[in-house]
N, C-alpha and C. Protein backbone atom coordinates (compact mmCIF):
# COMPACT_ATOMS: atom_id res chain seq x y z
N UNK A 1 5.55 37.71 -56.66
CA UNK A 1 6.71 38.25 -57.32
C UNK A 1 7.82 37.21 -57.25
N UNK A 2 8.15 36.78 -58.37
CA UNK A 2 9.34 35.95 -58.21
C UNK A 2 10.72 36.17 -57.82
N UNK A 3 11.61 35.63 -57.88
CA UNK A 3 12.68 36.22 -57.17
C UNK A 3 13.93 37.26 -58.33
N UNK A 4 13.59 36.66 -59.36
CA UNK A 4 14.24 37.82 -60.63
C UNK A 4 13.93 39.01 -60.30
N UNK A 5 12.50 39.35 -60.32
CA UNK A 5 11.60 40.78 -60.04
C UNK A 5 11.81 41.32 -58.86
N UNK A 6 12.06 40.33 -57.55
CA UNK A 6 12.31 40.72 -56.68
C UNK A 6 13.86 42.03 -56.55
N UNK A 7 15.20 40.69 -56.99
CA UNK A 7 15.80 41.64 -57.02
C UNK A 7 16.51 42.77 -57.89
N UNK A 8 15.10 42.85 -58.95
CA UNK A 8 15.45 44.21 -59.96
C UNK A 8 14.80 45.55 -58.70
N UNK A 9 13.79 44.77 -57.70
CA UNK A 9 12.91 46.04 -57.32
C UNK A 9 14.10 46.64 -56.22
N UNK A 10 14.05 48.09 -56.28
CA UNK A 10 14.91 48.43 -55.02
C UNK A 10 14.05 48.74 -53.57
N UNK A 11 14.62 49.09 -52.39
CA UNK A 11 14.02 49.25 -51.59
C UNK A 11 13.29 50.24 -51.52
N UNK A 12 13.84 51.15 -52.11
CA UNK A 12 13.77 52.45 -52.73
C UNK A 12 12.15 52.57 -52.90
N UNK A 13 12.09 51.73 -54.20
CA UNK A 13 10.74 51.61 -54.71
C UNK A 13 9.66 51.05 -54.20
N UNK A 14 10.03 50.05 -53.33
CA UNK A 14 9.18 49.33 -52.59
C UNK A 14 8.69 49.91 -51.43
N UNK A 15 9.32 50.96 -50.85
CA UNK A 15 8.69 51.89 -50.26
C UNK A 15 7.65 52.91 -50.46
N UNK A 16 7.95 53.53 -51.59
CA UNK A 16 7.44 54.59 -51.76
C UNK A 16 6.32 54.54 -51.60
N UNK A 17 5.39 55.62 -51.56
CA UNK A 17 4.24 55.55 -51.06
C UNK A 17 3.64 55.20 -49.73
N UNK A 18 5.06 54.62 -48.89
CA UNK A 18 4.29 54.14 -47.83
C UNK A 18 3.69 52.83 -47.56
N UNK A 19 2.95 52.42 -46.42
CA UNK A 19 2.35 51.34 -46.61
C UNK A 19 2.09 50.67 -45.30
N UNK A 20 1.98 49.49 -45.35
CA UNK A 20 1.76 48.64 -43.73
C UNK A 20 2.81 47.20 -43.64
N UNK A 21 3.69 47.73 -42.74
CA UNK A 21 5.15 47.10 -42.37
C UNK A 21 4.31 45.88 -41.33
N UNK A 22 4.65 44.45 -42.01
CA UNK A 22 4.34 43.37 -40.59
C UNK A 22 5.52 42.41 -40.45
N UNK A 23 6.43 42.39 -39.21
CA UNK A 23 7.15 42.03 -38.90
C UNK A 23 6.49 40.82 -38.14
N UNK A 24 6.82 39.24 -38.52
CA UNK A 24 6.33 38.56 -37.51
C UNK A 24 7.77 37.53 -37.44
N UNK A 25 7.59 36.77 -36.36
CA UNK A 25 8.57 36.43 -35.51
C UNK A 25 8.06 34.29 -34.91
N UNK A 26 8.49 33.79 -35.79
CA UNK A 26 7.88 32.12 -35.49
C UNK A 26 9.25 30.96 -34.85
N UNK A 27 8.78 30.52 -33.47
CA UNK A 27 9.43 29.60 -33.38
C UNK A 27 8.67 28.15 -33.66
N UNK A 28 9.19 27.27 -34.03
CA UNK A 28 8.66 25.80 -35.01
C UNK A 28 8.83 24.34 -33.24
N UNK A 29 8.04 24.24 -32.96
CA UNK A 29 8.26 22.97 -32.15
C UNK A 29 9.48 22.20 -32.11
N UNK A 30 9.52 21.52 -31.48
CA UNK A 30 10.96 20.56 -31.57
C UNK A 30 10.46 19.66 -32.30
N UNK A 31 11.27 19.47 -33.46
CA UNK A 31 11.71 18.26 -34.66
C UNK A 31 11.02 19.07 -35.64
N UNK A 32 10.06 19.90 -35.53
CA UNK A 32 9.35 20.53 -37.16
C UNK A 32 9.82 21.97 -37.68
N UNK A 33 11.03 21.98 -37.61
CA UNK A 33 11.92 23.25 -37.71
C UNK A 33 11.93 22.99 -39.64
N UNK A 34 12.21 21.61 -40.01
CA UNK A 34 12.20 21.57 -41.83
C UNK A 34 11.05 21.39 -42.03
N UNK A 35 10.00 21.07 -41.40
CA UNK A 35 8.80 21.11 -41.97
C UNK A 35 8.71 22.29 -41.97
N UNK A 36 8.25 23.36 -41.35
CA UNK A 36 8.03 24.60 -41.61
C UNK A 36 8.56 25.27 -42.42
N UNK A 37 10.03 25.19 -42.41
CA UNK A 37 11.04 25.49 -43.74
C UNK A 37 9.95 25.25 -44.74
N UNK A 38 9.88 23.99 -45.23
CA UNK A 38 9.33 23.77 -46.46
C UNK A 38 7.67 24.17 -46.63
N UNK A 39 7.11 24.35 -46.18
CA UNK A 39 5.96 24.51 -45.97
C UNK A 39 5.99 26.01 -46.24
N UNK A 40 6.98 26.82 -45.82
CA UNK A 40 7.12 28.29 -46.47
C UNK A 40 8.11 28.82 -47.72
N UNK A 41 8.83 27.80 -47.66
CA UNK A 41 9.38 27.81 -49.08
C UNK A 41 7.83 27.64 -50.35
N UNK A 42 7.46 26.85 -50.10
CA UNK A 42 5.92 26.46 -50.90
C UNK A 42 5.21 27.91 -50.83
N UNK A 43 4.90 28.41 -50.00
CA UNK A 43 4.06 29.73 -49.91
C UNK A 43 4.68 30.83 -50.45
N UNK A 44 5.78 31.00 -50.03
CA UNK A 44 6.75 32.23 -50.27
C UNK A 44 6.21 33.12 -51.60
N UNK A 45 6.57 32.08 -52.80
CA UNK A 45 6.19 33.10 -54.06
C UNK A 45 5.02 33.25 -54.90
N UNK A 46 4.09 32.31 -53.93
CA UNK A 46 2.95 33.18 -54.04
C UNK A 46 2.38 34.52 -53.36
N UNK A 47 3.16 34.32 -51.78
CA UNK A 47 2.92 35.72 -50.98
C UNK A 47 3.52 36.67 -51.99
N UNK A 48 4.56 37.09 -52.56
CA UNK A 48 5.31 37.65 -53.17
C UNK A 48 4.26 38.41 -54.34
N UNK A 49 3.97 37.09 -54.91
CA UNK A 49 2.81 37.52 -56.29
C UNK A 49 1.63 38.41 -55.71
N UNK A 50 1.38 38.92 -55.00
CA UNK A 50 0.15 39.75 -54.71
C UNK A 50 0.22 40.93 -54.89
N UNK A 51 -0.68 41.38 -55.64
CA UNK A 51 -0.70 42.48 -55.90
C UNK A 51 -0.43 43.36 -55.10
N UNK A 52 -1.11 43.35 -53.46
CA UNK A 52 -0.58 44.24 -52.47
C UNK A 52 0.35 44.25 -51.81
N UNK A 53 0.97 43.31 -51.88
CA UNK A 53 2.21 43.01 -51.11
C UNK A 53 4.01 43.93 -52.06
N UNK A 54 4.38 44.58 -51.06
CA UNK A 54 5.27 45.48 -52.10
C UNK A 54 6.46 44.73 -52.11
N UNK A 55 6.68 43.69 -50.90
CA UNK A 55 8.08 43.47 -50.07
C UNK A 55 7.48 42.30 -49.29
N UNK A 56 7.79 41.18 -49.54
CA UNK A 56 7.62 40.05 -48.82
C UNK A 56 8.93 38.46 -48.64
N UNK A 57 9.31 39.15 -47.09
CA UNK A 57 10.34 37.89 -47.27
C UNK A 57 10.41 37.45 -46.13
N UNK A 58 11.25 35.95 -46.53
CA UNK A 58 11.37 35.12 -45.07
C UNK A 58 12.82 34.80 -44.59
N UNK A 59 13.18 34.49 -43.53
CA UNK A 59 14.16 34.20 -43.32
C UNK A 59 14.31 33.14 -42.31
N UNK A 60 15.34 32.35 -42.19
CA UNK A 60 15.52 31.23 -40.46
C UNK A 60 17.26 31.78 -40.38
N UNK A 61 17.06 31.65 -38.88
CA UNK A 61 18.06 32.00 -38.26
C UNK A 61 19.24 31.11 -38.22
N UNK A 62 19.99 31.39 -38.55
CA UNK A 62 21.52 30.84 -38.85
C UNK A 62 22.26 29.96 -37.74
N UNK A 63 21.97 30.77 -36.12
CA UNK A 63 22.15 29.98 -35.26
C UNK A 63 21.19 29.40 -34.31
N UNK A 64 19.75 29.56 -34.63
CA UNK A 64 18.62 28.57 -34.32
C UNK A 64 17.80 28.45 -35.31
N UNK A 65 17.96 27.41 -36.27
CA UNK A 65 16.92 27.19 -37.02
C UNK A 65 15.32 26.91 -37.41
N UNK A 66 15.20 26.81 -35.84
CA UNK A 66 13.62 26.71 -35.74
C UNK A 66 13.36 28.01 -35.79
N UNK A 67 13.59 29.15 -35.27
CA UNK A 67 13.11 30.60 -35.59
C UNK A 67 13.56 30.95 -36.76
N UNK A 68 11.66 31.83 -37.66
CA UNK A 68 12.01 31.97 -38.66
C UNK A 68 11.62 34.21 -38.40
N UNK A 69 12.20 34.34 -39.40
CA UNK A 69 11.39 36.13 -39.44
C UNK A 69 10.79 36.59 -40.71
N UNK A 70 9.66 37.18 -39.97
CA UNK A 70 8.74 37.56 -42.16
C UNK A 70 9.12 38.94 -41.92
N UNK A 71 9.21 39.65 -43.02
CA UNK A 71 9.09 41.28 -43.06
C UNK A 71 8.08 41.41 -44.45
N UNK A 72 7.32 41.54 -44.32
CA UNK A 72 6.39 41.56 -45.20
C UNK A 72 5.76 43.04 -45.43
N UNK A 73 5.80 44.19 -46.39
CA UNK A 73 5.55 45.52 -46.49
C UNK A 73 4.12 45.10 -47.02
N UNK A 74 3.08 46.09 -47.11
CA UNK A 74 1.65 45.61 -47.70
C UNK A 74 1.43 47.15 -48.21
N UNK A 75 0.87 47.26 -49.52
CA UNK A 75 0.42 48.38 -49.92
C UNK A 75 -0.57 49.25 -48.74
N UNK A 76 -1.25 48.49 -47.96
CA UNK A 76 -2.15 49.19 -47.10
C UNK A 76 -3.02 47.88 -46.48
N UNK A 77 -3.51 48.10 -44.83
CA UNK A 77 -4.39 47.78 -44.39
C UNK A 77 -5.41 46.55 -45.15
N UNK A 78 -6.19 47.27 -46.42
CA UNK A 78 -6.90 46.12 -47.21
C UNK A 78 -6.03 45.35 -48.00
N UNK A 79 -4.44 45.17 -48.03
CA UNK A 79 -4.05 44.41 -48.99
C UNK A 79 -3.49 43.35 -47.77
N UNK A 80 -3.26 44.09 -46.70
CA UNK A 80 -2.60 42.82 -45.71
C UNK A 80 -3.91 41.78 -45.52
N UNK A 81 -5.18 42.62 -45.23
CA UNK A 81 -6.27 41.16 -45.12
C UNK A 81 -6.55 40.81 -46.45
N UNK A 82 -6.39 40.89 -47.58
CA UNK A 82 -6.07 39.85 -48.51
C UNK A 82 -5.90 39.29 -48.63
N UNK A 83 -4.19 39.75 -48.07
CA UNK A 83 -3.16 38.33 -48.11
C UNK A 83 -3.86 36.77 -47.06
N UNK A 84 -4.31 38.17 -46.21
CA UNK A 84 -4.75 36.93 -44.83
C UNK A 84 -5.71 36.13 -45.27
N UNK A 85 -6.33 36.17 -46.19
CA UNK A 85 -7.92 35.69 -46.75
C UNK A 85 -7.49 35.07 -48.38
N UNK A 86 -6.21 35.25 -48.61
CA UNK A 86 -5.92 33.89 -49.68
C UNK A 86 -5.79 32.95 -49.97
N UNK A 87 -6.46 31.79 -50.56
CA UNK A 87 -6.29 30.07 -50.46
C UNK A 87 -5.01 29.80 -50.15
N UNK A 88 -3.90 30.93 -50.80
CA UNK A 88 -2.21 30.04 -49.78
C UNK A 88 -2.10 30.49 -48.73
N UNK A 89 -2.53 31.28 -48.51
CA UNK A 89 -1.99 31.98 -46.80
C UNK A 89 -3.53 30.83 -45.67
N UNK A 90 -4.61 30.55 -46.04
CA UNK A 90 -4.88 29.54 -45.51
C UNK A 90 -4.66 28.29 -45.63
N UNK A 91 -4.60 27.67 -46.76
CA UNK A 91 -3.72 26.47 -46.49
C UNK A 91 -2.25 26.08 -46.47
N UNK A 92 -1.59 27.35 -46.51
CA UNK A 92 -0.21 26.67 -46.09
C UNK A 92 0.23 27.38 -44.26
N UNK A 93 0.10 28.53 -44.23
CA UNK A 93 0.03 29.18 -42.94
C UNK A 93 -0.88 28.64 -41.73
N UNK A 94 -2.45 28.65 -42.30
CA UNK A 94 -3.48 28.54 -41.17
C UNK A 94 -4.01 27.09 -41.01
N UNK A 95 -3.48 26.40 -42.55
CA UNK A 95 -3.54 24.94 -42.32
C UNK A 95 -2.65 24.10 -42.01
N UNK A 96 -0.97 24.50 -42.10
CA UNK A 96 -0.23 23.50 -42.18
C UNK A 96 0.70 23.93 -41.30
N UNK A 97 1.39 25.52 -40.87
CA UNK A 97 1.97 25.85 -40.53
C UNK A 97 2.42 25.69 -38.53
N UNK A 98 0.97 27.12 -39.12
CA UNK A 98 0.95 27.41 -37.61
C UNK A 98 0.45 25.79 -36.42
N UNK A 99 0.19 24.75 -36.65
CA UNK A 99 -0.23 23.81 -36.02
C UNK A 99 1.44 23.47 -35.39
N UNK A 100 2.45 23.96 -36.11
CA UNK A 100 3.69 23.04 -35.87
C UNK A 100 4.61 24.31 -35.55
N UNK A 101 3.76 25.31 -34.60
CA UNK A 101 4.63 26.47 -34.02
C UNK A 101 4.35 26.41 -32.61
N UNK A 102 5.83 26.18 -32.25
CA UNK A 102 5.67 26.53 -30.84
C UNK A 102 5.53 27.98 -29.81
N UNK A 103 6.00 28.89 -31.01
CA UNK A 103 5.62 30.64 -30.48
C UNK A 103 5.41 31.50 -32.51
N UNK A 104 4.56 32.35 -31.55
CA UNK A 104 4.21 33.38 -33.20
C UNK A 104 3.72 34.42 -32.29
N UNK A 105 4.56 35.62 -32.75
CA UNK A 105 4.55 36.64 -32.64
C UNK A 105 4.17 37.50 -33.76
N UNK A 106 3.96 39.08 -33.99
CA UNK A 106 3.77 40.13 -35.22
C UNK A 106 3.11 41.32 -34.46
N UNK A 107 4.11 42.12 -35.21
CA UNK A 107 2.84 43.38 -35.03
C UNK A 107 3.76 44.35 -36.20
N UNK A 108 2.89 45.51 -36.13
CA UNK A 108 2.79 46.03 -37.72
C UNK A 108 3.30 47.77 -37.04
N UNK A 109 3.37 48.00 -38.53
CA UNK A 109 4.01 49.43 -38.31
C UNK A 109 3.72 49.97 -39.41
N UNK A 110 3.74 51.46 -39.00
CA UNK A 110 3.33 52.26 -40.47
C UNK A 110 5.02 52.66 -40.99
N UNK A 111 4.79 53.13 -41.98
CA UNK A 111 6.42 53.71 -42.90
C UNK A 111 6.42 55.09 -42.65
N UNK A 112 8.10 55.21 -42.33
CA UNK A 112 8.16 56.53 -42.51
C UNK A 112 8.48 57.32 -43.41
């Protein structure tokens, strides 16, 4: 989903129905705080484009830039291992990313 579409969608909508909430939580090594930046800037709007994905975003922290935060909503269970099993989420996450994290955290939640 690009970022136009993004913000026509409301939260509203991106909820509904429910779904599978994954909050994950990355700190980047010392000196690869812009690599990672960029390396998820690159991924970002393709995570976005998936069909299962309702709500997918990233953020870095304002006063430590090596920590970044995903909130990523997933239509359900089989759309989050999708995502996990897509040529970008392995080569930019499982190939390029995570090698240059010094902590990664996540865990998931259902909607209320």
């Amino acid at each position: 989903m690009n970022q136009q579409a993004m913000n026509q969608r409301t939260i509203g909508e991106a909820t509904t129905g429910g779904g599978l909430l994954v909050v994950a939580q990355w700190e980047a090594k010392e000196g690869q705080a812009d690599n990672v930046a960029k390396i998820l800037r690159d991924f970002l709007s393709q995570a976005q484009s998936e069909p299962g994905a309702k709500l997918f975003l990233i953020s870095r922290a304002n006063d430590n830039p090596a920590q970044f935060l995903f909130y990523e909503l997933f239509r359900d269970e089989a759309a989050f291992r999708a995502h996990q099993e897509s040529a970008h989420f392995k080569t930019y996450i499982a190939g390029q990313a995570l090698p240059l994290l010094a902590k990664r955290e996540r865990a998931q939640y259902a909607l209320m």
